[in-house]
Protein backbone atom coordinates (compact mmCIF):
# COMPACT_ATOMS: atom_id res chain seq x y z
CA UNK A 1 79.31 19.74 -84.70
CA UNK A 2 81.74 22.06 -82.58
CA UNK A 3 84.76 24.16 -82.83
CA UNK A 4 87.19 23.65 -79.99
CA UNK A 5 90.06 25.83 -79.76
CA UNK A 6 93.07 25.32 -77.66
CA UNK A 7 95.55 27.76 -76.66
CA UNK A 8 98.74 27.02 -76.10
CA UNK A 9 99.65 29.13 -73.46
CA UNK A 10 103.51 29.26 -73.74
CA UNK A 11 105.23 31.84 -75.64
CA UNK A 12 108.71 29.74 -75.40
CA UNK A 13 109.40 28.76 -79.30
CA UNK A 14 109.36 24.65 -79.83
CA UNK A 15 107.35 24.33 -75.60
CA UNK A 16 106.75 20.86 -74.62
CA UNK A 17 103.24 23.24 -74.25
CA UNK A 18 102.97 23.14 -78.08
CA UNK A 19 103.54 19.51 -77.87
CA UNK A 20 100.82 19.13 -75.46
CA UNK A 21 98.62 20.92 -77.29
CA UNK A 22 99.17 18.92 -80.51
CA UNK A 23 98.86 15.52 -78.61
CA UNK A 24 95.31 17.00 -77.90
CA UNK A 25 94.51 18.21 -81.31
CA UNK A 26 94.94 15.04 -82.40
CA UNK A 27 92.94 13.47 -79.92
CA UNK A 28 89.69 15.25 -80.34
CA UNK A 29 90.27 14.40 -84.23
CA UNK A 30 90.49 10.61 -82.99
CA UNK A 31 87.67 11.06 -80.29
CA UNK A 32 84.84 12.50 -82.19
CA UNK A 33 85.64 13.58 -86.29
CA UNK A 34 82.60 15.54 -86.43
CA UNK A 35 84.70 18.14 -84.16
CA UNK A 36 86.75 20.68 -86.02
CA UNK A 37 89.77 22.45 -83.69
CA UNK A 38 91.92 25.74 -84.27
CA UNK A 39 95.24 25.47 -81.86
CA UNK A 40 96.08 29.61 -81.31
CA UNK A 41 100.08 29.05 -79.80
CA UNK A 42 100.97 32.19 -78.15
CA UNK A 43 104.60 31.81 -78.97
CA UNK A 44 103.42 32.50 -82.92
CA UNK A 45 101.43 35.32 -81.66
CA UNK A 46 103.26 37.57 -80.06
CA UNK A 47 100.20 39.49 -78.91
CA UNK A 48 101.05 42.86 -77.21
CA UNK A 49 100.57 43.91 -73.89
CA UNK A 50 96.82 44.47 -73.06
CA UNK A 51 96.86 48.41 -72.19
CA UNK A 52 93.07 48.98 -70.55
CA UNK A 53 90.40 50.45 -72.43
CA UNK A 54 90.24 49.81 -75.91
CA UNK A 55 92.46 46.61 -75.02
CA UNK A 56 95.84 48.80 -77.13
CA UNK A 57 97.45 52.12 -77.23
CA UNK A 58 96.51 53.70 -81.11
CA UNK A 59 98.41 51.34 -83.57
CA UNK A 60 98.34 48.43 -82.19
CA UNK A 61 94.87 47.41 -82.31
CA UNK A 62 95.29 45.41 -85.69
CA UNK A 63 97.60 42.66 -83.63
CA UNK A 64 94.34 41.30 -82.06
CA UNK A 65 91.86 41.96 -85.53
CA UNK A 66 93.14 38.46 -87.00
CA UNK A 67 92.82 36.56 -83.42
CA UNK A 68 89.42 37.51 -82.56
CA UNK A 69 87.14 35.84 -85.15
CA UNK A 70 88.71 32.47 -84.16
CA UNK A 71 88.03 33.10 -80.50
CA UNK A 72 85.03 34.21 -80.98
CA UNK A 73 84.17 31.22 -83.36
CA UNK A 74 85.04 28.90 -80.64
CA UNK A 75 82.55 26.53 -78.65
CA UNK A 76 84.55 25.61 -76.57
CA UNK A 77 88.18 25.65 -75.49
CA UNK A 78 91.46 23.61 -74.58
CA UNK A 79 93.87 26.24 -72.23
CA UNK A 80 97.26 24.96 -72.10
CA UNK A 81 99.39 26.06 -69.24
CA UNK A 82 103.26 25.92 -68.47
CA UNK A 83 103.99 25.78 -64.69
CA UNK A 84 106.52 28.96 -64.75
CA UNK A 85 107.90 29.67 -61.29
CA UNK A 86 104.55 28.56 -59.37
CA UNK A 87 102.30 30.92 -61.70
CA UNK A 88 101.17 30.66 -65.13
CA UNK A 89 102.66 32.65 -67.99
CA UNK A 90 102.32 36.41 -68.22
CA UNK A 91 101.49 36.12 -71.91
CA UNK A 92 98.33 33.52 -70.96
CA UNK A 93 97.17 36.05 -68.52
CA UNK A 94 97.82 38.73 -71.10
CA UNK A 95 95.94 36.97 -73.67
CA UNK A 96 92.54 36.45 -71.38
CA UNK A 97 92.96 40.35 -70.86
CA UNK A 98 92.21 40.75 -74.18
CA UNK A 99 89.00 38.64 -74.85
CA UNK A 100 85.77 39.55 -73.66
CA UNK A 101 82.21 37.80 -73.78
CA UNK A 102 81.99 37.95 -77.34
CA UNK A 103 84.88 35.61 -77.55
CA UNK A 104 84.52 33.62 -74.68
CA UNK A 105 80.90 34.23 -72.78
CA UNK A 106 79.21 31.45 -71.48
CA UNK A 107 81.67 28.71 -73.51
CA UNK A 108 83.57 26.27 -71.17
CA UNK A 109 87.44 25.53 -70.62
CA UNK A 110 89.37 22.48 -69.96
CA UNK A 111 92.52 23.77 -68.43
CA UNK A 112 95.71 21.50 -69.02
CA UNK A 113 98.67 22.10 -66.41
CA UNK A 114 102.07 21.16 -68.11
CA UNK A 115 105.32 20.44 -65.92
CA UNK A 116 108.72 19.50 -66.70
CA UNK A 117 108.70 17.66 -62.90
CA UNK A 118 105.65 16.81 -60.45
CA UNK A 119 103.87 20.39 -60.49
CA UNK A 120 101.54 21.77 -62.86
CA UNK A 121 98.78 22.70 -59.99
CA UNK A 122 99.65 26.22 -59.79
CA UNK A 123 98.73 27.36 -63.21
CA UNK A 124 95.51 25.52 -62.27
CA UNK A 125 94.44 26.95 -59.22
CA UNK A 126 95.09 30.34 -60.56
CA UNK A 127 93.16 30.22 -63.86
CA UNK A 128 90.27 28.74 -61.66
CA UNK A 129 90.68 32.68 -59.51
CA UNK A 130 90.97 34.47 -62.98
CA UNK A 131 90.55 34.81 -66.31
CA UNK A 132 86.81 34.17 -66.04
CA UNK A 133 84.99 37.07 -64.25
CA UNK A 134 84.21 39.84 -67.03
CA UNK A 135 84.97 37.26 -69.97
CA UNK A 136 82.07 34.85 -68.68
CA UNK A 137 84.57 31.48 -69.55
CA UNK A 138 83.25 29.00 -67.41
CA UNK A 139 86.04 26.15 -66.32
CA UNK A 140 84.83 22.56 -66.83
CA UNK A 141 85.30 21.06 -62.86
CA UNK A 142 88.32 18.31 -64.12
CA UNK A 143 91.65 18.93 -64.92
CA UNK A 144 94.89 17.39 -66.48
CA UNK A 145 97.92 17.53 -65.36
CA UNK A 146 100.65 16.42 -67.59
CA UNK A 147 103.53 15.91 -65.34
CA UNK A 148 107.20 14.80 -66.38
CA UNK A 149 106.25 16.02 -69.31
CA UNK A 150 108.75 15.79 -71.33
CA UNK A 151 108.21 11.81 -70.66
CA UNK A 152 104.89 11.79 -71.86
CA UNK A 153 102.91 12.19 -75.29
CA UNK A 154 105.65 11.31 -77.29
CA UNK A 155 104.52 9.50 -80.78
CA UNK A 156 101.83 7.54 -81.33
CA UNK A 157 102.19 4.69 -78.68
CA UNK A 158 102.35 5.05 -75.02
CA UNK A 159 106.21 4.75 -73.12
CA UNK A 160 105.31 3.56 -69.93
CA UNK A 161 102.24 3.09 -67.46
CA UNK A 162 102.64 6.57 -66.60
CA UNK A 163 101.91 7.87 -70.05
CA UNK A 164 98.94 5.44 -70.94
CA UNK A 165 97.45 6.75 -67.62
CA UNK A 166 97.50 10.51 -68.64
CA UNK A 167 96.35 9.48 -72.48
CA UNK A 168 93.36 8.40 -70.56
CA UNK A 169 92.77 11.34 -69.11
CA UNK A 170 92.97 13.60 -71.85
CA UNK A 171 90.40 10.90 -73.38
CA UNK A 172 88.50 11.16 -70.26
CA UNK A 173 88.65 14.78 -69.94
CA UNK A 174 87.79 16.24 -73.36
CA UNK A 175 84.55 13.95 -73.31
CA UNK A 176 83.49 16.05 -70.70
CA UNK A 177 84.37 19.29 -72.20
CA UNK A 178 82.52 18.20 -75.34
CA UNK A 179 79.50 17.65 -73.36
CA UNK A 180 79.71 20.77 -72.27
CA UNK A 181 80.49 22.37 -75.29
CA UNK A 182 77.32 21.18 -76.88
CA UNK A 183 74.68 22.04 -74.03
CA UNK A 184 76.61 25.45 -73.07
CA UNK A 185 74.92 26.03 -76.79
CA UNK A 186 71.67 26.39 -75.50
CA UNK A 187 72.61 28.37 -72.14
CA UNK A 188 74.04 30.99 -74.93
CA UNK A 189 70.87 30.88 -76.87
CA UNK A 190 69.10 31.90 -73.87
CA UNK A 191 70.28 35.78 -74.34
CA UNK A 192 71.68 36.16 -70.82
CA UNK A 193 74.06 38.99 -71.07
CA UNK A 194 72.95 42.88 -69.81
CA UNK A 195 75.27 45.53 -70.67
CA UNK A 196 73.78 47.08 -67.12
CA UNK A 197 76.19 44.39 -65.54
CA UNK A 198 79.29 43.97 -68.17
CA UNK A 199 81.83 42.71 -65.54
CA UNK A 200 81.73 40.39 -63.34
CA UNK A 201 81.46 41.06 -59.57
């Protein structure tokens, strides 16, 4: 059995990013019930700015107490991105500031681009350059992009041709990351991490 946690990465209250990220909650349940999940929606958080060392300035440490035990229980994860302006959200990238290897070394990461048009690449492409290099995530090689979004994932039957295509993929797509998830299990076991080389180069 594994945990999977997603993150929805919008902090916009009622994001079609939340509905995303339901869609796929529910689909792991259907795909594979030995599977538990824990969906962490950044909106709900409202996780403060990541200040350097120490992650807070003195008092504000306690915001991320609560959050870390269910990163850090994860096996694997489910990032949910909005495309905002070409880039993905500040409060995703925030959010990855604050986790380290404990939470997320050596665990992969499907990464779901969300658009309200025919984007959704961006957030991609630059989750694939960061987010990765002192936390030790390691991105899964496929993708989703959930395009027209608001089009898509709506109830429990498909619209169009458009939306049974993209259920598919999410099918397709989280079999992979739980094949991942379950030998990344004994690539953790191994003991890899040296404090001599904490960060990434």
């Amino acid at each position: 059995m594994s945990h999977i946690v997603i993150i929805c990465g919008s902090h916009r209250p009622q994001s079609q990013s939340r509905k995303v990220s339901d869609y796929i909650a529910g689909a792991i349940a259907k795909l594979d019930k030995s599977m538990t999940v824990d969906l962490i929606d950044l909106f709900e958080l409202k996780l403060p700015l990541w200040e350097g060392d120490g992650g807070f300035v003195p008092g504000k440490a306690a915001a991320w107490q609560p959050i870390q035990p269910r990163v850090e229980k994860a096996d694997g994860f489910v990032i949910v991105s909005p495309e905002w302006a070409g880039m993905a959200p500040p409060g995703l990238k925030n959010f990855l500031l604050h986790c380290s290897p404990k939470e997320m070394g050596h665990k992969p990461a499907m990464i779901v681009g969300v658009s309200a048009s025919r984007g959704g690449s961006y957030p991609n492409n630059e989750l694939r350059t960061s987010g990765y290099k002192n936390t030790r995530l390691v991105y899964t090689p496929d993708h989703v992009l959930v395009q027209t979004v608001k089009d898509v994932l709506n109830g429990e039957t498909e619209a169009d041709k458009n939306d049974g295509y993209i259920r598919r993929r999410i099918d397709f797509s989280l079999k992979t990351l739980f094949a991942y998830t379950e030998s990344f299990k004994t690539i953790r076991a191994a003991g890899l991490d040296n404090p001599e080389f904490a960060n990434g180069m």
